[in-house]
Every structure is written in C-alpha cells, then in structure tokens.
N, C-alpha and C. Protein backbone atom coordinates (compact mmCIF):
# COMPACT_ATOMS: atom_id res chain seq x y z
N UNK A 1 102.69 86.95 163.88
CA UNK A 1 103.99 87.34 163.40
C UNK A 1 103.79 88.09 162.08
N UNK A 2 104.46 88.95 161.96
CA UNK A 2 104.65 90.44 160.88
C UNK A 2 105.51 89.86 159.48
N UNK A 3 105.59 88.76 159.39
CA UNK A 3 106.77 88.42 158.54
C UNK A 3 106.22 87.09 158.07
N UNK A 4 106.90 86.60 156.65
CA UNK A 4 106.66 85.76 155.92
C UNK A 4 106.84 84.05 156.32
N UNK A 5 107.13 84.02 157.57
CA UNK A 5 107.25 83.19 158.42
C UNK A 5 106.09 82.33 159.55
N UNK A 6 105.82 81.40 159.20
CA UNK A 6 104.38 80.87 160.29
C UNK A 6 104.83 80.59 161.62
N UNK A 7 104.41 80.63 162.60
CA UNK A 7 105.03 79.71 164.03
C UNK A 7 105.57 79.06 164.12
N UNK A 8 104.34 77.94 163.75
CA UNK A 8 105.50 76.50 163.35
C UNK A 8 106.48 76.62 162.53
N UNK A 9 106.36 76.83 161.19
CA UNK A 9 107.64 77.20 160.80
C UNK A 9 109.16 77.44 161.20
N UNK A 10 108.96 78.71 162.40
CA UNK A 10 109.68 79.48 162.91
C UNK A 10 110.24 78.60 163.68
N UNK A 11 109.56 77.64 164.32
CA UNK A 11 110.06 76.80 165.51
C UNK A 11 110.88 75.54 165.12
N UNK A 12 110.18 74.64 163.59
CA UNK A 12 110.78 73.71 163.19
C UNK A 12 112.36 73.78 162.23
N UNK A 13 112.61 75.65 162.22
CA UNK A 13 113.72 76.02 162.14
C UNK A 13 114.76 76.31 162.92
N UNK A 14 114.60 76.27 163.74
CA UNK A 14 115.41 76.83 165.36
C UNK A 14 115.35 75.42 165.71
N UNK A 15 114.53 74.08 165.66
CA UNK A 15 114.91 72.80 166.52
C UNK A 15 115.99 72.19 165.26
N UNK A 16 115.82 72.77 163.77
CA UNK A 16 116.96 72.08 162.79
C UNK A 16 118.23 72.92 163.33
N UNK A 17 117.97 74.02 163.88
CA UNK A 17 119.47 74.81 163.37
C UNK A 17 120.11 74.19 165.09
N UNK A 18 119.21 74.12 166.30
CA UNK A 18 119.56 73.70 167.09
C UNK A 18 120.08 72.11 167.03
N UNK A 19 119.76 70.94 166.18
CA UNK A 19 120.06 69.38 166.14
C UNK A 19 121.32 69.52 165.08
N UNK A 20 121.27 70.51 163.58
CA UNK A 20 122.72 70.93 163.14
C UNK A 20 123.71 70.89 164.34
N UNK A 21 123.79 71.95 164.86
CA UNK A 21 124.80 72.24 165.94
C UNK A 21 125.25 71.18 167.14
N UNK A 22 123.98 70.55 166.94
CA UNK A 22 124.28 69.77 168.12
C UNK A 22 125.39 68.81 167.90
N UNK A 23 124.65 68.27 166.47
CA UNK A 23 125.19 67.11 165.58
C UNK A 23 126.99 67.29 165.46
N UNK A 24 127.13 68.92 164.98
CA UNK A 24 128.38 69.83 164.64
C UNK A 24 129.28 69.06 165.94
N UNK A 25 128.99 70.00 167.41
CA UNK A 25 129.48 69.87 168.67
C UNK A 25 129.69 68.23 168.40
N UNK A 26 129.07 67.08 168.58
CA UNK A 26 129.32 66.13 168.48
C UNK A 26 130.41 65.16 167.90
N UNK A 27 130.57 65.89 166.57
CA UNK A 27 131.05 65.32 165.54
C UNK A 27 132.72 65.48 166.03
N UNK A 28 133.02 66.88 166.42
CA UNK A 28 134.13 67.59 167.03
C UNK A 28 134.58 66.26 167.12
N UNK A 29 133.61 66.15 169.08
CA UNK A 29 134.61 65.42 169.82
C UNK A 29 134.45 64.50 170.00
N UNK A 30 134.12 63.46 169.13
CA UNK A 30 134.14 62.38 168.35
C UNK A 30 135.56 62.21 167.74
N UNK A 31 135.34 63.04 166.67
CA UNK A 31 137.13 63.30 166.12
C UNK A 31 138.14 63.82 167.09
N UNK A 32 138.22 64.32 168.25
CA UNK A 32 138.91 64.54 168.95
C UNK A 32 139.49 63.29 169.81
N UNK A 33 138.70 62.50 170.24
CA UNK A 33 138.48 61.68 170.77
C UNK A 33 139.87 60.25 169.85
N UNK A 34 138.99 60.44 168.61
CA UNK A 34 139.88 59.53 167.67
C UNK A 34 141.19 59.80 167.49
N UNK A 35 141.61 61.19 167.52
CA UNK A 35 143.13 61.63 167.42
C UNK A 35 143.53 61.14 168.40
N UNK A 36 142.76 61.41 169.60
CA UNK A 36 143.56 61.02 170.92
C UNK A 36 144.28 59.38 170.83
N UNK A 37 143.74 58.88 170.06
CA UNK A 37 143.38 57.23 169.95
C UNK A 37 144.60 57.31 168.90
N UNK A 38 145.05 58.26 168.10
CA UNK A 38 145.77 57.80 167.01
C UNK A 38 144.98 57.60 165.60
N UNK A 39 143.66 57.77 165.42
CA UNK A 39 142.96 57.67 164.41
C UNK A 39 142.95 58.54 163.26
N UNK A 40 143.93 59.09 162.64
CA UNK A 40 143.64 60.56 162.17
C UNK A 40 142.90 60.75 161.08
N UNK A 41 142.64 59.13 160.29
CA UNK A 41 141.76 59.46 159.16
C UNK A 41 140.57 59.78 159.41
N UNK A 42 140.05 58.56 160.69
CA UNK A 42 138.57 58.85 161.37
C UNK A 42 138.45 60.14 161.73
N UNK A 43 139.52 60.99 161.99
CA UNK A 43 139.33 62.11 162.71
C UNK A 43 138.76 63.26 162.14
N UNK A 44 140.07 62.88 160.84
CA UNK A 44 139.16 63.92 159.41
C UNK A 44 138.02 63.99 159.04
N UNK A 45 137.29 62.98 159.15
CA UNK A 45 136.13 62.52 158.71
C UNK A 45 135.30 62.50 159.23
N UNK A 46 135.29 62.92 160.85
CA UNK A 46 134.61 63.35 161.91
C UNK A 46 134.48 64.97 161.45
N UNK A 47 135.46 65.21 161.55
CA UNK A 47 135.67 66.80 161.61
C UNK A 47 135.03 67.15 159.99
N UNK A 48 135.25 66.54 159.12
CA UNK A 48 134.18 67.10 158.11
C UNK A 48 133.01 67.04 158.03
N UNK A 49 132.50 65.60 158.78
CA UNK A 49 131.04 66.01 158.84
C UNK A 49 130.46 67.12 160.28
N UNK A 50 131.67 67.50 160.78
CA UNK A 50 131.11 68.54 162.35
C UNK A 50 131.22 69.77 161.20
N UNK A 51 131.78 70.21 160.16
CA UNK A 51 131.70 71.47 159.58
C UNK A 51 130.57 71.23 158.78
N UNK A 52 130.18 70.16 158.03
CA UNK A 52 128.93 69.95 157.09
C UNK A 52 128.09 70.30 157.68
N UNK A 53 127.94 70.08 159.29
CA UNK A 53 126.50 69.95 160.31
C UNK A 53 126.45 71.57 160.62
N UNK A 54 128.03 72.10 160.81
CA UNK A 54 128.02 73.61 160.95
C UNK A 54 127.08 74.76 160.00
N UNK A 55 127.71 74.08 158.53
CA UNK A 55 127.10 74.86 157.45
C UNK A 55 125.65 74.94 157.25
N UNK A 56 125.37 73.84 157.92
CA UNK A 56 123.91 73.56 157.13
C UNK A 56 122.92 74.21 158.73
N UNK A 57 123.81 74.76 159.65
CA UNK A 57 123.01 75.20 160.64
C UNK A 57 123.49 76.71 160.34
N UNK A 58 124.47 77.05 160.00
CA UNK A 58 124.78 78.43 159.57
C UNK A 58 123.80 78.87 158.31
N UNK A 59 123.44 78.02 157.26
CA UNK A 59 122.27 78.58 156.69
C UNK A 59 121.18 78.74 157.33
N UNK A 60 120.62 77.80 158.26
CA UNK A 60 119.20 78.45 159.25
C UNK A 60 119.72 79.55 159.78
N UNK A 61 120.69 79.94 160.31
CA UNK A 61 120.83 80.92 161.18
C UNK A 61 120.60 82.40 160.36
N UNK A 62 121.72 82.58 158.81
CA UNK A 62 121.29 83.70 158.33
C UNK A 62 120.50 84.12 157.45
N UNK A 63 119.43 82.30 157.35
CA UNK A 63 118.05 82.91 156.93
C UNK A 63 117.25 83.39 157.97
N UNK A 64 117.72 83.34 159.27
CA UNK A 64 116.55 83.96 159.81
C UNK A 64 117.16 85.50 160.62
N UNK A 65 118.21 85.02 160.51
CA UNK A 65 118.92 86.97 160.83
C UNK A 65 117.87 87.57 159.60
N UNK A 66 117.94 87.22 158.35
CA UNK A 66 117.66 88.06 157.36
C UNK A 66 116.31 88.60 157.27
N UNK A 67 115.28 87.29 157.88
CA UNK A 67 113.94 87.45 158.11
C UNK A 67 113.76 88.66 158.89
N UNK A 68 114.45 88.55 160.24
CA UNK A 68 114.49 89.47 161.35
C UNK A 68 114.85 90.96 161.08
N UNK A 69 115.90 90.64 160.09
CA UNK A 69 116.69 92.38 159.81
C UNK A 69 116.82 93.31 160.51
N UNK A 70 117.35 92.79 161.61
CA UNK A 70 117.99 93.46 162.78
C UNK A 70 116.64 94.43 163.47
N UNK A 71 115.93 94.29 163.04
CA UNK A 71 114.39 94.89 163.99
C UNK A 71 113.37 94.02 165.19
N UNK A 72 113.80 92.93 165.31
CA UNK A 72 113.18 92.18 166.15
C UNK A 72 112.12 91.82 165.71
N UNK A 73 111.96 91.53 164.56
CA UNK A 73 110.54 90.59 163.68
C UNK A 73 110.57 89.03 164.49
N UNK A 74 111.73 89.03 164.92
CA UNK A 74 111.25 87.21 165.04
C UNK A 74 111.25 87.02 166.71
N UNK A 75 110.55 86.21 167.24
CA UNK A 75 110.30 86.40 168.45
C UNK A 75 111.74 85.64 169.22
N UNK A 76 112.30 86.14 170.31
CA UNK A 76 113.49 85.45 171.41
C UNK A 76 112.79 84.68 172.57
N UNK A 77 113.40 83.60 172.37
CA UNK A 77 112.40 82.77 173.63
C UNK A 77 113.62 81.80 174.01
N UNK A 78 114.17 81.23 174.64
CA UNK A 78 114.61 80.14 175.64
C UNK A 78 115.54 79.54 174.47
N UNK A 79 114.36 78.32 173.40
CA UNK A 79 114.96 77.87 172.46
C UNK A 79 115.58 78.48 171.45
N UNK A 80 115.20 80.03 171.12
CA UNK A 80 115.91 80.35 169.80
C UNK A 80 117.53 80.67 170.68
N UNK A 81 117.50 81.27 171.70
CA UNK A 81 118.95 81.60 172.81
C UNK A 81 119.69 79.89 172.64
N UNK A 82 119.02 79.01 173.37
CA UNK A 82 119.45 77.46 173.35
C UNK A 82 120.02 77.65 172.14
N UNK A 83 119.82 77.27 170.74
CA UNK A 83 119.61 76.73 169.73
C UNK A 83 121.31 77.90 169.41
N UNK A 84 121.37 79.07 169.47
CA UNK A 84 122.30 80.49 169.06
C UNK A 84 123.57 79.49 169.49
N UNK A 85 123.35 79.84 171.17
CA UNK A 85 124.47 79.15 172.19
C UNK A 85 125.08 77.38 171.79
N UNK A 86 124.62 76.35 171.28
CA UNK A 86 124.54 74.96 170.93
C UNK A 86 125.42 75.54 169.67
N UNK A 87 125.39 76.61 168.53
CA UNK A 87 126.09 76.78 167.74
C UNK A 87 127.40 77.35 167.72
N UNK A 88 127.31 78.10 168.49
CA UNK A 88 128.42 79.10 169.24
C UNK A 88 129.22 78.11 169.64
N UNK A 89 128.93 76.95 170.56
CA UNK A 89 129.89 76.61 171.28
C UNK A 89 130.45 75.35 170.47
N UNK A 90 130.20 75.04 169.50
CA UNK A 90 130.12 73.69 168.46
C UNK A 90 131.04 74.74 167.81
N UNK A 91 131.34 75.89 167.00
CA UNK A 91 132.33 76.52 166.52
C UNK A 91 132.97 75.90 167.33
N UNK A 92 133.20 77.02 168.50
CA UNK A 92 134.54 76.94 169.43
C UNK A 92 135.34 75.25 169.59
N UNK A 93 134.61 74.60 169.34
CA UNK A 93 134.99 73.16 169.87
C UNK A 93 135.41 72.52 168.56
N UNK A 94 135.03 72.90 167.39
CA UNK A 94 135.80 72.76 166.09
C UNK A 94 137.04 73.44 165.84
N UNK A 95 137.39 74.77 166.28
CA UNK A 95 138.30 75.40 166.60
C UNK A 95 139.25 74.58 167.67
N UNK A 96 138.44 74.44 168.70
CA UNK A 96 139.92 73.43 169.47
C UNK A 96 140.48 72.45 168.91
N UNK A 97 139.18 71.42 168.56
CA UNK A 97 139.59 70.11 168.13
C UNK A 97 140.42 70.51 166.84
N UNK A 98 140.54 71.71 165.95
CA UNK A 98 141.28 71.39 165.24
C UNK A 98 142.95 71.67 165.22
N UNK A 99 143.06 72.43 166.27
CA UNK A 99 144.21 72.84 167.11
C UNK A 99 144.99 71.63 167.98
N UNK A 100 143.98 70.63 168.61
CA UNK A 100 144.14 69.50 169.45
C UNK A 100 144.56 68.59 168.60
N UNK A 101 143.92 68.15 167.21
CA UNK A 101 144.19 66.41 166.58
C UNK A 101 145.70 67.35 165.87
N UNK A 102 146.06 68.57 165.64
CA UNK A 102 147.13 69.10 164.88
C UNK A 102 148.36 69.01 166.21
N UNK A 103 148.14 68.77 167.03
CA UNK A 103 149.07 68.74 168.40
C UNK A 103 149.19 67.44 168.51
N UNK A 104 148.03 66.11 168.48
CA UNK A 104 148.11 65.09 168.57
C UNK A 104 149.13 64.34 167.18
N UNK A 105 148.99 64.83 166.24
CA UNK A 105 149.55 64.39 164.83
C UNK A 105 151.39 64.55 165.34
N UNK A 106 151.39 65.76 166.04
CA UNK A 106 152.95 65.82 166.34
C UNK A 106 153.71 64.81 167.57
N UNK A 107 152.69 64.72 167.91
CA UNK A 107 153.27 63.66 168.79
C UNK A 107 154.22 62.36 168.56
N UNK A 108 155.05 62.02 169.15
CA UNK A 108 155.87 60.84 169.12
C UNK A 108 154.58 59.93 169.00
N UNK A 109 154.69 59.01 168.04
CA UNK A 109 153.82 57.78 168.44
C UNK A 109 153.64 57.06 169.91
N UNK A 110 154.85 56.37 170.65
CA UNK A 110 154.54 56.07 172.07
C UNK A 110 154.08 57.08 172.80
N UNK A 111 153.74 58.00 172.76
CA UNK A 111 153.38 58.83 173.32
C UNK A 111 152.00 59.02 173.85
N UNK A 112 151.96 59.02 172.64
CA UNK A 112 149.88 58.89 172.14
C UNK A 112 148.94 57.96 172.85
N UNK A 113 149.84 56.83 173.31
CA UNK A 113 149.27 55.94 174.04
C UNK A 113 149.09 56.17 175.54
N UNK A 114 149.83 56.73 176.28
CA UNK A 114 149.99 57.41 177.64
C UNK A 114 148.86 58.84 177.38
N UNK A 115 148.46 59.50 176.51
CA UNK A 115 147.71 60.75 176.51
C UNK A 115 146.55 60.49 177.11
C-alpha cells in the first residue's frame, strides 16, 4: 500500500468503524423498542449512545476517505463495502427510530399498550 497506512492497520480500522455501526444500528432499536414499551427516558439514552457509536464510526470513515482522496489508495474488499453498508443503514434506522419514539410520545397512553 502507497499510503501512510499498514494492512493491519487498514483492517483493524474498517472492523472498529464496522462494530461502531453495528453498536449505532443496535442502540436504535433498542430505544425503539423501549418507546414502544413506553420507556422514553431509556429511549433517549439509547438513542444517544446509537449517535455516540455513529460519531465515533463517522470519524473512521473520514479518516480514511481522506487517506484515500478520492484516488483509490485504499484497497475495496467485501469488509470495507460490509463495514460502509452496517453504517449507512444504522443512520437510516436512527432516522426512523427518531421519527417512531416522536409518534410513540404522541400517543394516548392506553394505547401504547395494544402497539
């Protein structure tokens, strides 16, 4: 590799930015889960640590865009795609869930229980 980056390196960054995300996705619907339940403090508190897990995988990600600099310095293989996609979809699912526990909050209380 052409760049200031070792293999291993390269790899034990893509399995953090991939277990971030994972952690992220998790955290969601965890808190989603808890709104459903009526939990909304747990929920918050889910959902802040799914954005903490976001951030801290969004820094692997545009340290290594930056490494790369849009020239293809860093190699594409299976896991760095895995690892992209696991983040991508951990957004989107923070995005729902935060649309979902804000729908659940409006709810009639008896309600919540039948959901």
């Amino acid at each position: 590799m052409s760049i200031n980056l070792e293999q291993q390196d390269f790899e034990q960054q893509i399995i953090e930015l991939l277990v971030h995300a994972g952690s992220a996705r998790s955290s969601a619907l965890m808190a989603l889960q808890q709104a459903k339940e009526g939990n909304f403090q747990q929920a918050g508190v889910l959902m802040e640590e799914s954005r903490q897990e976001t951030r801290a995988a969004h820094i692997i990600q545009t340290k290594l865009i930056g490494l790369d600099e849009g020239c293809g310095k860093l190699p594409i293989n299976l896991i760095t795609v895995h690892a992209q996609d696991h983040l991508m979809n951990a957004m989107v699912i923070q995005d729902l869930a935060d649309n979902m526990i804000d729908l659940y909050q409006r709810l009639p209380v008896p309600d919540r229980q039948t959901v």
